[in-house]
PDB file of N, CA and C in Angstrom:
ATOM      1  N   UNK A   1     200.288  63.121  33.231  1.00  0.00           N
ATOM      2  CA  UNK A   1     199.530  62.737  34.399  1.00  0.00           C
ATOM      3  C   UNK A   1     198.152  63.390  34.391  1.00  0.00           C
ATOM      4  N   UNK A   2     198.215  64.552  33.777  1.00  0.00           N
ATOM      5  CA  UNK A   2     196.832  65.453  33.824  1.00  0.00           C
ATOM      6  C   UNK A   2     195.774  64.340  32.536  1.00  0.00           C
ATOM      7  N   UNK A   3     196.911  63.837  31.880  1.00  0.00           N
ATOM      8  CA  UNK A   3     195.610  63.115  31.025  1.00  0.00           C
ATOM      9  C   UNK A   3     194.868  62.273  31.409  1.00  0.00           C
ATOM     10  N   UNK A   4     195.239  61.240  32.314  1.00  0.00           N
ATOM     11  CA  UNK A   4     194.504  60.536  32.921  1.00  0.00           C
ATOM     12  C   UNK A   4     193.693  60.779  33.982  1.00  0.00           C
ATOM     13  N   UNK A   5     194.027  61.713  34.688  1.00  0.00           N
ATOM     14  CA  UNK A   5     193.208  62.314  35.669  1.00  0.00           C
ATOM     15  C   UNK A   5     191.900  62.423  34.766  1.00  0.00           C
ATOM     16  N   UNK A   6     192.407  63.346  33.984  1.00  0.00           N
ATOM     17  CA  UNK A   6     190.630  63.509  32.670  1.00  0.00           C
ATOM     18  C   UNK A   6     190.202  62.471  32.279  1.00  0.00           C
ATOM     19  N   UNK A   7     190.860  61.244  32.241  1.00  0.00           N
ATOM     20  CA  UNK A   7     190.389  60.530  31.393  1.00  0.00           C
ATOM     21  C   UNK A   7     189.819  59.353  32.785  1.00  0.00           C
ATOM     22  N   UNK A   8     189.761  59.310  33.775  1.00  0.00           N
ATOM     23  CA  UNK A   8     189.151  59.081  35.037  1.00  0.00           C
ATOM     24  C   UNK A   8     188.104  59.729  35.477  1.00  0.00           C
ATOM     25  N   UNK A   9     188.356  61.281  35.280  1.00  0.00           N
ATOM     26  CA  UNK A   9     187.265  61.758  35.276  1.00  0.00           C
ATOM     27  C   UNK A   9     186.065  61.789  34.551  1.00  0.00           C
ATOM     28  N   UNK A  10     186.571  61.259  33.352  1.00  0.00           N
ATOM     29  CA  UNK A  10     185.290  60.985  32.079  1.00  0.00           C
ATOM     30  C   UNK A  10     184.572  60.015  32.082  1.00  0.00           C
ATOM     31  N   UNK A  11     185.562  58.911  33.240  1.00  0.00           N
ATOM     32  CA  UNK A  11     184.970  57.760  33.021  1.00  0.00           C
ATOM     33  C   UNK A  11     184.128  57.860  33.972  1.00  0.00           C
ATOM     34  N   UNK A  12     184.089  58.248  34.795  1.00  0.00           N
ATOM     35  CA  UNK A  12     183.422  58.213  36.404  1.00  0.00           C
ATOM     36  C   UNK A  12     182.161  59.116  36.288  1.00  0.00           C
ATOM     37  N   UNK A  13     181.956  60.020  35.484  1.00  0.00           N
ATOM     38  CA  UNK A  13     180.890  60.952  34.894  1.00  0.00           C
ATOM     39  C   UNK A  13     180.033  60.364  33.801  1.00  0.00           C
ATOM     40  N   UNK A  14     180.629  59.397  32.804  1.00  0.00           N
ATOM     41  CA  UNK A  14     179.876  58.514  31.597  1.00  0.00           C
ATOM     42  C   UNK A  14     179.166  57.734  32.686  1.00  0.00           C
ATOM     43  N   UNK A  15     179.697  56.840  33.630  1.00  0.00           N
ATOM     44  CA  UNK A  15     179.360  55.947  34.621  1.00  0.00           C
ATOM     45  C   UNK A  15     177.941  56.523  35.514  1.00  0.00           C
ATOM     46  N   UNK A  16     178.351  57.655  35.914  1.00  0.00           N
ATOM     47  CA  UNK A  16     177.226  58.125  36.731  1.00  0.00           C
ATOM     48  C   UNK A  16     175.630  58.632  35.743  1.00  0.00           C
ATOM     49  N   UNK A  17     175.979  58.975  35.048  1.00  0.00           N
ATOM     50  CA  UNK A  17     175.249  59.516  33.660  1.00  0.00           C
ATOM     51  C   UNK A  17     174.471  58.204  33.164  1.00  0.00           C
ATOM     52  N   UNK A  18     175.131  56.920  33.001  1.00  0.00           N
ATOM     53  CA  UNK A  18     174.511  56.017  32.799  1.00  0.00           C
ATOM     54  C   UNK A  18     173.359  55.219  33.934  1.00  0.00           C
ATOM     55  N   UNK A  19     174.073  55.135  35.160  1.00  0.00           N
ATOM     56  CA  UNK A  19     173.371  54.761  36.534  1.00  0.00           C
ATOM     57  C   UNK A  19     171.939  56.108  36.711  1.00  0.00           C
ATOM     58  N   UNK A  20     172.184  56.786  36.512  1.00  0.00           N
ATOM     59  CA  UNK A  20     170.940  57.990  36.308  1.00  0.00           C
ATOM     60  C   UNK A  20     170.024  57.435  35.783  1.00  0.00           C
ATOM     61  N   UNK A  21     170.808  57.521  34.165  1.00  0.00           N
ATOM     62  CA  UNK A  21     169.784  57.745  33.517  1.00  0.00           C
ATOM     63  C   UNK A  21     168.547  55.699  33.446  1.00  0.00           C
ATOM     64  N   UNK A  22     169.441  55.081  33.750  1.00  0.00           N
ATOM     65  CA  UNK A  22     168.723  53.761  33.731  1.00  0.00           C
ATOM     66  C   UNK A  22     167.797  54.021  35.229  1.00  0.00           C
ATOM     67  N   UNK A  23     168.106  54.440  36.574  1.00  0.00           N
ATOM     68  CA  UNK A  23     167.191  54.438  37.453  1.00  0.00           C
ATOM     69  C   UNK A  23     165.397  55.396  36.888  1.00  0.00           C
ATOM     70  N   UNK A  24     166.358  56.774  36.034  1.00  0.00           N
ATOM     71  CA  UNK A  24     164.883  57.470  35.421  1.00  0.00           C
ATOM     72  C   UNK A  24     164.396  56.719  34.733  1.00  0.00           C
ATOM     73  N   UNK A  25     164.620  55.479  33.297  1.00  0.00           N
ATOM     74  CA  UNK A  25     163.759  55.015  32.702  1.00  0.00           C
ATOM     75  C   UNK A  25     162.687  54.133  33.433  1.00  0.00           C
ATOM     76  N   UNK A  26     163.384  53.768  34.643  1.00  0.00           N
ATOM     77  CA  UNK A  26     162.489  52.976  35.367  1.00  0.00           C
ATOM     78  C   UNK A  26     161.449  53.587  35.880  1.00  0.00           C
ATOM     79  N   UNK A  27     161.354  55.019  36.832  1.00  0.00           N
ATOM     80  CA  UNK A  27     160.591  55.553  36.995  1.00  0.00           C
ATOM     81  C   UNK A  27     159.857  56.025  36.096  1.00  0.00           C
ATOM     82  N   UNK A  28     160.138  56.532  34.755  1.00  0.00           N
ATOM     83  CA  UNK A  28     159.433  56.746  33.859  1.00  0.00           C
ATOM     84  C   UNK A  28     158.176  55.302  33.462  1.00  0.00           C
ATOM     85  N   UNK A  29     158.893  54.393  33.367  1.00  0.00           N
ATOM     86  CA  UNK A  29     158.235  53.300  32.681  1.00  0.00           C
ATOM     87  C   UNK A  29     157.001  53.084  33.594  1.00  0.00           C
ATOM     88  N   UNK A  30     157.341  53.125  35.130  1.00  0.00           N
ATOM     89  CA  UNK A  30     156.123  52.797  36.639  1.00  0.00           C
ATOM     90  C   UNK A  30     155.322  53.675  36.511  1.00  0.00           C
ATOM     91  N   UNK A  31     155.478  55.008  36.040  1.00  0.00           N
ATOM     92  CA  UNK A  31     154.437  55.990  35.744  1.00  0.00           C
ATOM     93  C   UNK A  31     153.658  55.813  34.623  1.00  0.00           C
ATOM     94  N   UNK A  32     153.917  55.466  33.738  1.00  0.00           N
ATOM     95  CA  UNK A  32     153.050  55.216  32.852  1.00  0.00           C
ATOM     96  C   UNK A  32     152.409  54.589  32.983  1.00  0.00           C
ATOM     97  N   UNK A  33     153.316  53.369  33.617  1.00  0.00           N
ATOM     98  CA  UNK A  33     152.025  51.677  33.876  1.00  0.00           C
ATOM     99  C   UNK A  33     151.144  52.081  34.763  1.00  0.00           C
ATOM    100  N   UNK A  34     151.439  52.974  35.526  1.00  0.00           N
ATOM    101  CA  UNK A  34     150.222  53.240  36.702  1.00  0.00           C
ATOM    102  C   UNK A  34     149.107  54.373  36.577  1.00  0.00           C
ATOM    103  N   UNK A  35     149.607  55.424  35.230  1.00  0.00           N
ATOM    104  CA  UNK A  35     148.405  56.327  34.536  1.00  0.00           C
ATOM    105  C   UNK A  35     147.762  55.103  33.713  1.00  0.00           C
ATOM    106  N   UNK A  36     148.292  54.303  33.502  1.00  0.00           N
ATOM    107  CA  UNK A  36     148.004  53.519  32.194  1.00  0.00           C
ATOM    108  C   UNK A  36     146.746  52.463  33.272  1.00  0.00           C
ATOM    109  N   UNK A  37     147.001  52.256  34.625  1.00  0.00           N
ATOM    110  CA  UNK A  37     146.364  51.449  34.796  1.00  0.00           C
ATOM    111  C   UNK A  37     145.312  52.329  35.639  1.00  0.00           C
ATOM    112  N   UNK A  38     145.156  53.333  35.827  1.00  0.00           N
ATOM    113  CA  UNK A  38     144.351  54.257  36.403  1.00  0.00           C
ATOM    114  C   UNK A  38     143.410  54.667  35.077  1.00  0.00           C
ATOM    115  N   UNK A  39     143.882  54.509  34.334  1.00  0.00           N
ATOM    116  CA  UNK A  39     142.863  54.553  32.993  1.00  0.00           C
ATOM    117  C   UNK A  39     141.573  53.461  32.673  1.00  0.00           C
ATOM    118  N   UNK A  40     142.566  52.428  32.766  1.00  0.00           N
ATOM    119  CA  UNK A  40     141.683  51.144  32.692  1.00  0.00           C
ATOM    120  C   UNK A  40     140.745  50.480  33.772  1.00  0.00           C
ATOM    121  N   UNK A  41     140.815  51.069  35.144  1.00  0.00           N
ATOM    122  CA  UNK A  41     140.072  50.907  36.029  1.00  0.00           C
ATOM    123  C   UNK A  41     139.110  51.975  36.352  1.00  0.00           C
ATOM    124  N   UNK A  42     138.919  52.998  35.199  1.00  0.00           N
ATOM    125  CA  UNK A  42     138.202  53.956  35.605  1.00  0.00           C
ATOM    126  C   UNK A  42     137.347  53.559  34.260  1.00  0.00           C
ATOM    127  N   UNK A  43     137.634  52.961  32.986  1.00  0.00           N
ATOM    128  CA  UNK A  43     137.312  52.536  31.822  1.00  0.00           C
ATOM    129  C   UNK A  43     136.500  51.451  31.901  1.00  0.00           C
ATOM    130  N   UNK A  44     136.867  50.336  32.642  1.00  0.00           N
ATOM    131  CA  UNK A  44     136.166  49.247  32.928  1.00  0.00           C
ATOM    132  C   UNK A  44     135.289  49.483  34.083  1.00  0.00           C
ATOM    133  N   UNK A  45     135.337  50.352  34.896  1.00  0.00           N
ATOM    134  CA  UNK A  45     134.605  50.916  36.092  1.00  0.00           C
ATOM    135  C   UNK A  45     134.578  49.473  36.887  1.00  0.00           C
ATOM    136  N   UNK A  46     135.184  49.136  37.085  1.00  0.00           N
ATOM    137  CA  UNK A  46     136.016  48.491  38.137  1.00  0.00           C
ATOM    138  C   UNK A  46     135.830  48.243  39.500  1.00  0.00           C
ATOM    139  N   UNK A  47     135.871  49.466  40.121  1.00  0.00           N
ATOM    140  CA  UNK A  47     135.401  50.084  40.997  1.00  0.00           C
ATOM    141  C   UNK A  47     133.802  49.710  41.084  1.00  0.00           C
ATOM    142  N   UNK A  48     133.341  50.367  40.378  1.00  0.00           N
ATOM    143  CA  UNK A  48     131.853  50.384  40.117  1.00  0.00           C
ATOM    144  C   UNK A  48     131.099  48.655  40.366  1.00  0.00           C
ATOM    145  N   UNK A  49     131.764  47.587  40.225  1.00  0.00           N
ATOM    146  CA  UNK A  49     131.995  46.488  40.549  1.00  0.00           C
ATOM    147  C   UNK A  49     131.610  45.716  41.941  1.00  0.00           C
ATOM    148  N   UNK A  50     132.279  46.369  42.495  1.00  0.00           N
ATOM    149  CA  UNK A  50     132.414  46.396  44.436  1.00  0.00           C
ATOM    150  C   UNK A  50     131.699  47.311  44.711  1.00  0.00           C
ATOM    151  N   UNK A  51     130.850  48.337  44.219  1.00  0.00           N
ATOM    152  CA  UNK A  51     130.162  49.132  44.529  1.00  0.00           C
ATOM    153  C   UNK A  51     130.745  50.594  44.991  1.00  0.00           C
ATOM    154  N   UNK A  52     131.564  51.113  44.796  1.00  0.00           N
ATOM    155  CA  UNK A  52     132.150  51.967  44.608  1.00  0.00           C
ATOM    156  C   UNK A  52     132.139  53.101  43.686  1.00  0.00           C
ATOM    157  N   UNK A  53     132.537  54.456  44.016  1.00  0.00           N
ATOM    158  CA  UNK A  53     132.230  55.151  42.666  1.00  0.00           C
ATOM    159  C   UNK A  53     133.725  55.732  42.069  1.00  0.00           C
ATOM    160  N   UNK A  54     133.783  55.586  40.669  1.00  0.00           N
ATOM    161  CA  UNK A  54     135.310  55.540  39.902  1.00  0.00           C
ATOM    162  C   UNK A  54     136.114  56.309  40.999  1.00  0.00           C
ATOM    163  N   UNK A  55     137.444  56.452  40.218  1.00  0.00           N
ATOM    164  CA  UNK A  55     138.524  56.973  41.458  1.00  0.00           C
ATOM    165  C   UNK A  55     138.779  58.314  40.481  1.00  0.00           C
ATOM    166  N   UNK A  56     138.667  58.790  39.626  1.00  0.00           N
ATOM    167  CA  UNK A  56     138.501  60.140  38.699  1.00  0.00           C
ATOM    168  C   UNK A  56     139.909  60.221  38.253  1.00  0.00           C
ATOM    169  N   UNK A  57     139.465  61.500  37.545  1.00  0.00           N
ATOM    170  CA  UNK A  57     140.782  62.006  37.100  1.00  0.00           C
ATOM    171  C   UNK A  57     141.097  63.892  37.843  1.00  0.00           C
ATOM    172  N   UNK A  58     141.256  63.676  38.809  1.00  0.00           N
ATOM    173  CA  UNK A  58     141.682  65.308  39.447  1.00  0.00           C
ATOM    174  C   UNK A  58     143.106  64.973  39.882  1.00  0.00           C
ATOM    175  N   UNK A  59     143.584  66.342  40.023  1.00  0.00           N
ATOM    176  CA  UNK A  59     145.025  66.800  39.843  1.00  0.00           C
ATOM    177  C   UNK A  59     145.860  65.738  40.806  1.00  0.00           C
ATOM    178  N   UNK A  60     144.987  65.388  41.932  1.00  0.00           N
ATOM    179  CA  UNK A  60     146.095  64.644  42.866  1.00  0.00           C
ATOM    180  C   UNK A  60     146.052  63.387  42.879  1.00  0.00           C
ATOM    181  N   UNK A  61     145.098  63.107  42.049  1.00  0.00           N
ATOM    182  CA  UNK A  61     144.939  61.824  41.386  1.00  0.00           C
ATOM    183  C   UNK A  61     146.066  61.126  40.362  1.00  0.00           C
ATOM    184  N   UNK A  62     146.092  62.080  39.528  1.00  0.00           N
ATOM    185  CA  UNK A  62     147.160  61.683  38.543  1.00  0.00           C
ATOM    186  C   UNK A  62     148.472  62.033  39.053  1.00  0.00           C
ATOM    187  N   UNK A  63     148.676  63.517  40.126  1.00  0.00           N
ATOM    188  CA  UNK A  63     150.069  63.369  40.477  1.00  0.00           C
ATOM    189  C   UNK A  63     150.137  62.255  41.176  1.00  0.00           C
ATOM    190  N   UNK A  64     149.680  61.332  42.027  1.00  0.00           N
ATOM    191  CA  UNK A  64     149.955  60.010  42.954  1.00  0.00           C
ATOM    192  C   UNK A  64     149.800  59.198  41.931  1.00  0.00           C
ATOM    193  N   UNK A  65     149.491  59.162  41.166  1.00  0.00           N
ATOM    194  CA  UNK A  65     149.565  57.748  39.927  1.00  0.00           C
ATOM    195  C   UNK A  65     150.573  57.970  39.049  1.00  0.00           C
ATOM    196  N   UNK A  66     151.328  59.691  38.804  1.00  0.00           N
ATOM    197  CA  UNK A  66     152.313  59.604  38.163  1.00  0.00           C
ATOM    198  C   UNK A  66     153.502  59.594  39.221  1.00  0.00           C
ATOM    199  N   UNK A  67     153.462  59.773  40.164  1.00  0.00           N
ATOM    200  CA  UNK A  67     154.888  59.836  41.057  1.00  0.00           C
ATOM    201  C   UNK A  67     154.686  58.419  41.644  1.00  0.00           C
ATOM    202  N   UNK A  68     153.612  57.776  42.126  1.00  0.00           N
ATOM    203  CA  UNK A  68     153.698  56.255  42.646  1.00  0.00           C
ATOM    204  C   UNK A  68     153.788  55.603  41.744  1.00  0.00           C
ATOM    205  N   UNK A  69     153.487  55.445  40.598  1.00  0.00           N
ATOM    206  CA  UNK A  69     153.410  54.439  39.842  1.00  0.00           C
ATOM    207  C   UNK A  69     152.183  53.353  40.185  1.00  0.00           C
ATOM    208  N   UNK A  70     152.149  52.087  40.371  1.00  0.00           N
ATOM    209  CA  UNK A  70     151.570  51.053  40.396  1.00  0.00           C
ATOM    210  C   UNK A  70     151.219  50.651  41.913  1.00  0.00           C
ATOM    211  N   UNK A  71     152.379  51.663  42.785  1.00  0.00           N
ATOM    212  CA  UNK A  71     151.987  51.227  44.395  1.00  0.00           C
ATOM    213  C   UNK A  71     150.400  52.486  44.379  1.00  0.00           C
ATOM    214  N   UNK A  72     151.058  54.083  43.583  1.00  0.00           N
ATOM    215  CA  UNK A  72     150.182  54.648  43.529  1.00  0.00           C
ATOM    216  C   UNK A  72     148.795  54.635  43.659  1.00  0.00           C
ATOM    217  N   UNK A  73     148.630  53.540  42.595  1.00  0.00           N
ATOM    218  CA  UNK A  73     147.253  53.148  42.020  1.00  0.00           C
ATOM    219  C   UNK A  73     146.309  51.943  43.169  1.00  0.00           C
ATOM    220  N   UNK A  74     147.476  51.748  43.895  1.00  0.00           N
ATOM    221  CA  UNK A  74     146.835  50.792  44.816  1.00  0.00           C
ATOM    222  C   UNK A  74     146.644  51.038  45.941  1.00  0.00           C
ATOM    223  N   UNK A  75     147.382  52.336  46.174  1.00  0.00           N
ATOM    224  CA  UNK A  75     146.813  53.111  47.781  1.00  0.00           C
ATOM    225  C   UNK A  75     145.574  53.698  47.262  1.00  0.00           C
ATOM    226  N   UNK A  76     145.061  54.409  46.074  1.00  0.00           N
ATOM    227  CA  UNK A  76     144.463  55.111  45.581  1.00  0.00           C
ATOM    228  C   UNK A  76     142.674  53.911  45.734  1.00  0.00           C
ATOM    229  N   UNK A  77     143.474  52.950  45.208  1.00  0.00           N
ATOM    230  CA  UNK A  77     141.887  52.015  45.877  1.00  0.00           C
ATOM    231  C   UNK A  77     141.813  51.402  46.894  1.00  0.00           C
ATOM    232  N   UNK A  78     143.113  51.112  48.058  1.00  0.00           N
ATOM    233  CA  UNK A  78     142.694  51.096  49.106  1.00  0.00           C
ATOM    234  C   UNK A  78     142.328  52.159  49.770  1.00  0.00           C
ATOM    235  N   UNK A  79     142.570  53.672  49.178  1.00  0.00           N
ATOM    236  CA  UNK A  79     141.822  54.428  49.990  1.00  0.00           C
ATOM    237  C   UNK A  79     139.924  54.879  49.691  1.00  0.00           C
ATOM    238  N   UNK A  80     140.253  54.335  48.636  1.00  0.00           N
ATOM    239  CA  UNK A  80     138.511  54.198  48.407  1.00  0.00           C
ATOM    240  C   UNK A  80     137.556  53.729  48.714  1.00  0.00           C
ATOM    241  N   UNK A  81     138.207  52.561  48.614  1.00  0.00           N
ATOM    242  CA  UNK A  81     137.275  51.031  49.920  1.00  0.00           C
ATOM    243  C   UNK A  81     137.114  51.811  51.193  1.00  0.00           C
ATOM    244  N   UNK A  82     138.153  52.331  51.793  1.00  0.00           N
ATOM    245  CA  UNK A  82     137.666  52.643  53.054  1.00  0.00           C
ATOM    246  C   UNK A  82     136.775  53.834  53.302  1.00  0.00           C
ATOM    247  N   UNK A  83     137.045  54.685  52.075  1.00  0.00           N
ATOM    248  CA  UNK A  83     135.994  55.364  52.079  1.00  0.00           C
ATOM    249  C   UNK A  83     136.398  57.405  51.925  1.00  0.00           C
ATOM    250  N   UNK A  84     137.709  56.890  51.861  1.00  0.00           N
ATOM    251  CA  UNK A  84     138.528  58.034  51.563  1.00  0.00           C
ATOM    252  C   UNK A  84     139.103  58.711  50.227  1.00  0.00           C
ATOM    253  N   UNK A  85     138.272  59.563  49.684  1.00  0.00           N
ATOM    254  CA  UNK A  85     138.549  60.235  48.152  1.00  0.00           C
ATOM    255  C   UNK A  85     139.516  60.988  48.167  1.00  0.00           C
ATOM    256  N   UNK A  86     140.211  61.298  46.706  1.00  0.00           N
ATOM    257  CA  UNK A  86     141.165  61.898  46.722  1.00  0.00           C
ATOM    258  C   UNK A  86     140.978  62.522  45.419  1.00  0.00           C
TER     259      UNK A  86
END
């Protein structure tokens, strides 16, 4: 009886281990796309476009483009338009 208990328990731990680790690749993958696209709008000056001046690269810049991802990058220029740097 103890074997299956373990062997329930292994399964239910492989299971959770897997559900993890697929929610992190996702977050991993949104962070990149959104340094990745904070790159290219500071590259193409973009910004500079609409008359604006780039959105940079300082520390809280890239932490909100690496923890938001792609929503990141888009509060980051709606807060610019209005006139609010970060």
């Amino acid at each position: 009886m103890d074997a299956i208990y373990a062997l329930i328990f292994v399964v239910i731990i492989a299971g959770l281990i897997y559900f993890l680790a697929k929610k992190f690749m996702i977050l991993v993958i949104n962070a990149v796309l959104g340094l990745a696209l904070l790159f290219f709008i500071n590259y193409l000056g973009v910004m500079g476009w609409i008359g604006k001046s780039d959105l940079g690269y300082s520390t809280a810049t890239i932490l909100i483009c690496g923890l938001g991802g792609l929503p990141g990058v888009v509060a980051l220029i709606l807060l610019n338009l209005v006139g609010i740097t970060v």
